[in-house]
Protein backbone atom coordinates (compact mmCIF):
# COMPACT_ATOMS: atom_id res chain seq x y z
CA UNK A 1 -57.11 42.60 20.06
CA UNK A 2 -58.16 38.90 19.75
CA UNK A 3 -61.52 38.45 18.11
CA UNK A 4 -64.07 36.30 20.56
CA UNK A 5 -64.46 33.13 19.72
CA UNK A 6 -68.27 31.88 18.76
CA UNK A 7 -68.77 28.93 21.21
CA UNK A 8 -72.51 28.38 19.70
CA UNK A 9 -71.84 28.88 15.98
CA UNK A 10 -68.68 26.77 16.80
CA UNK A 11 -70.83 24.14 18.36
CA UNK A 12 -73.46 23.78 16.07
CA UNK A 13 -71.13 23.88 12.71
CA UNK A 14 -68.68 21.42 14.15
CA UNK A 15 -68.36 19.70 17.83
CA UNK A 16 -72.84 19.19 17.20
CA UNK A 17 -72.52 17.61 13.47
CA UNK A 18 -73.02 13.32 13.51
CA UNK A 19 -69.66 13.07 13.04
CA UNK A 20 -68.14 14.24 15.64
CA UNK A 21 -70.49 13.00 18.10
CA UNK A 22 -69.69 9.46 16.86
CA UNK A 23 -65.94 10.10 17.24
CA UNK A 24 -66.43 11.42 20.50
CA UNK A 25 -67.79 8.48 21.52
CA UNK A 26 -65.49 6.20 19.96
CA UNK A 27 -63.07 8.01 22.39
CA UNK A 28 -64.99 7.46 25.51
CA UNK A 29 -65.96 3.80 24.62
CA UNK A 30 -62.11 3.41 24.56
CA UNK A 31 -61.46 4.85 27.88
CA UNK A 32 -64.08 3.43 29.51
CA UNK A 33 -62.95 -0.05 28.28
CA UNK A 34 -59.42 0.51 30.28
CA UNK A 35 -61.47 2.03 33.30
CA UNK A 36 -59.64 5.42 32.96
CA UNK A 37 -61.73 8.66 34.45
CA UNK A 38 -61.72 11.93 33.85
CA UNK A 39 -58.29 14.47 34.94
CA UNK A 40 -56.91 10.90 35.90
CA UNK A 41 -53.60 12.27 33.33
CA UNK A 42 -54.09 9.32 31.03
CA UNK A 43 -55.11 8.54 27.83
CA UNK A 44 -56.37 5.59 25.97
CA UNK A 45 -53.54 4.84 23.15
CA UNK A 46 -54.60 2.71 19.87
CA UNK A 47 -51.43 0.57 19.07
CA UNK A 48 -53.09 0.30 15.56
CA UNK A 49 -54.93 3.60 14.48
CA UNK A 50 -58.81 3.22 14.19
CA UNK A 51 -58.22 4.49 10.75
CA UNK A 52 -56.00 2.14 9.72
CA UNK A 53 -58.25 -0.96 10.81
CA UNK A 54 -57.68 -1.20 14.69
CA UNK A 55 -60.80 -1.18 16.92
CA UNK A 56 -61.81 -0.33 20.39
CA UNK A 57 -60.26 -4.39 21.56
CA UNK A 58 -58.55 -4.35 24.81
CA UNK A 59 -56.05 -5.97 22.50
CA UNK A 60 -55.41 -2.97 21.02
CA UNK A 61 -55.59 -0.39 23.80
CA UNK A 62 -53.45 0.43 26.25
CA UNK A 63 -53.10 2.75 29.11
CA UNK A 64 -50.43 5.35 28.42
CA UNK A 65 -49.46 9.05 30.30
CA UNK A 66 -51.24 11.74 28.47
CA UNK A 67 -47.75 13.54 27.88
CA UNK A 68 -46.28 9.82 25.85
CA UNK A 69 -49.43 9.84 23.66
CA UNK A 70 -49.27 13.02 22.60
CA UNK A 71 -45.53 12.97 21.68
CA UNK A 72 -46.22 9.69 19.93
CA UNK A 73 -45.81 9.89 16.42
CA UNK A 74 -48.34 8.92 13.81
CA UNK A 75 -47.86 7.86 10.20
């Protein structure tokens, strides 16, 4: 049997810390930016990585299907 999953410990050790709440909303900074809404099936693509010095520009976003940006492969 599967052992339950800790939602709250989960939350408040990872998903809660600084962090991720910044990168969270990195993310929806980025779709908002392309006007893209929620179960619309599309994703906000970075052409240049945010880690590798791109930013949140409309110059480097662009609107892609969720199923192309997850295939996409990243270096």
């Amino acid at each position: 049997m599967a052992k339950k999953r800790n939602y709250k410990r989960e939350y408040a050790t990872y998903h809660g810390t600084r962090t991720q709440k910044d990168n969270r909303n990195k993310r929806n900074k980025a779709r908002r930016a392309l006007g893209l809404t929620k179960g619309d099936g599309k994703h906000a693509d970075h052409k240049r990585l945010l880690s590798k010095g791109g930013g949140n520009g409309k110059s480097n976003l662009r609107k892609v299907t969720a199923k192309k940006n997850l295939s996409r492969k990243r270096k």
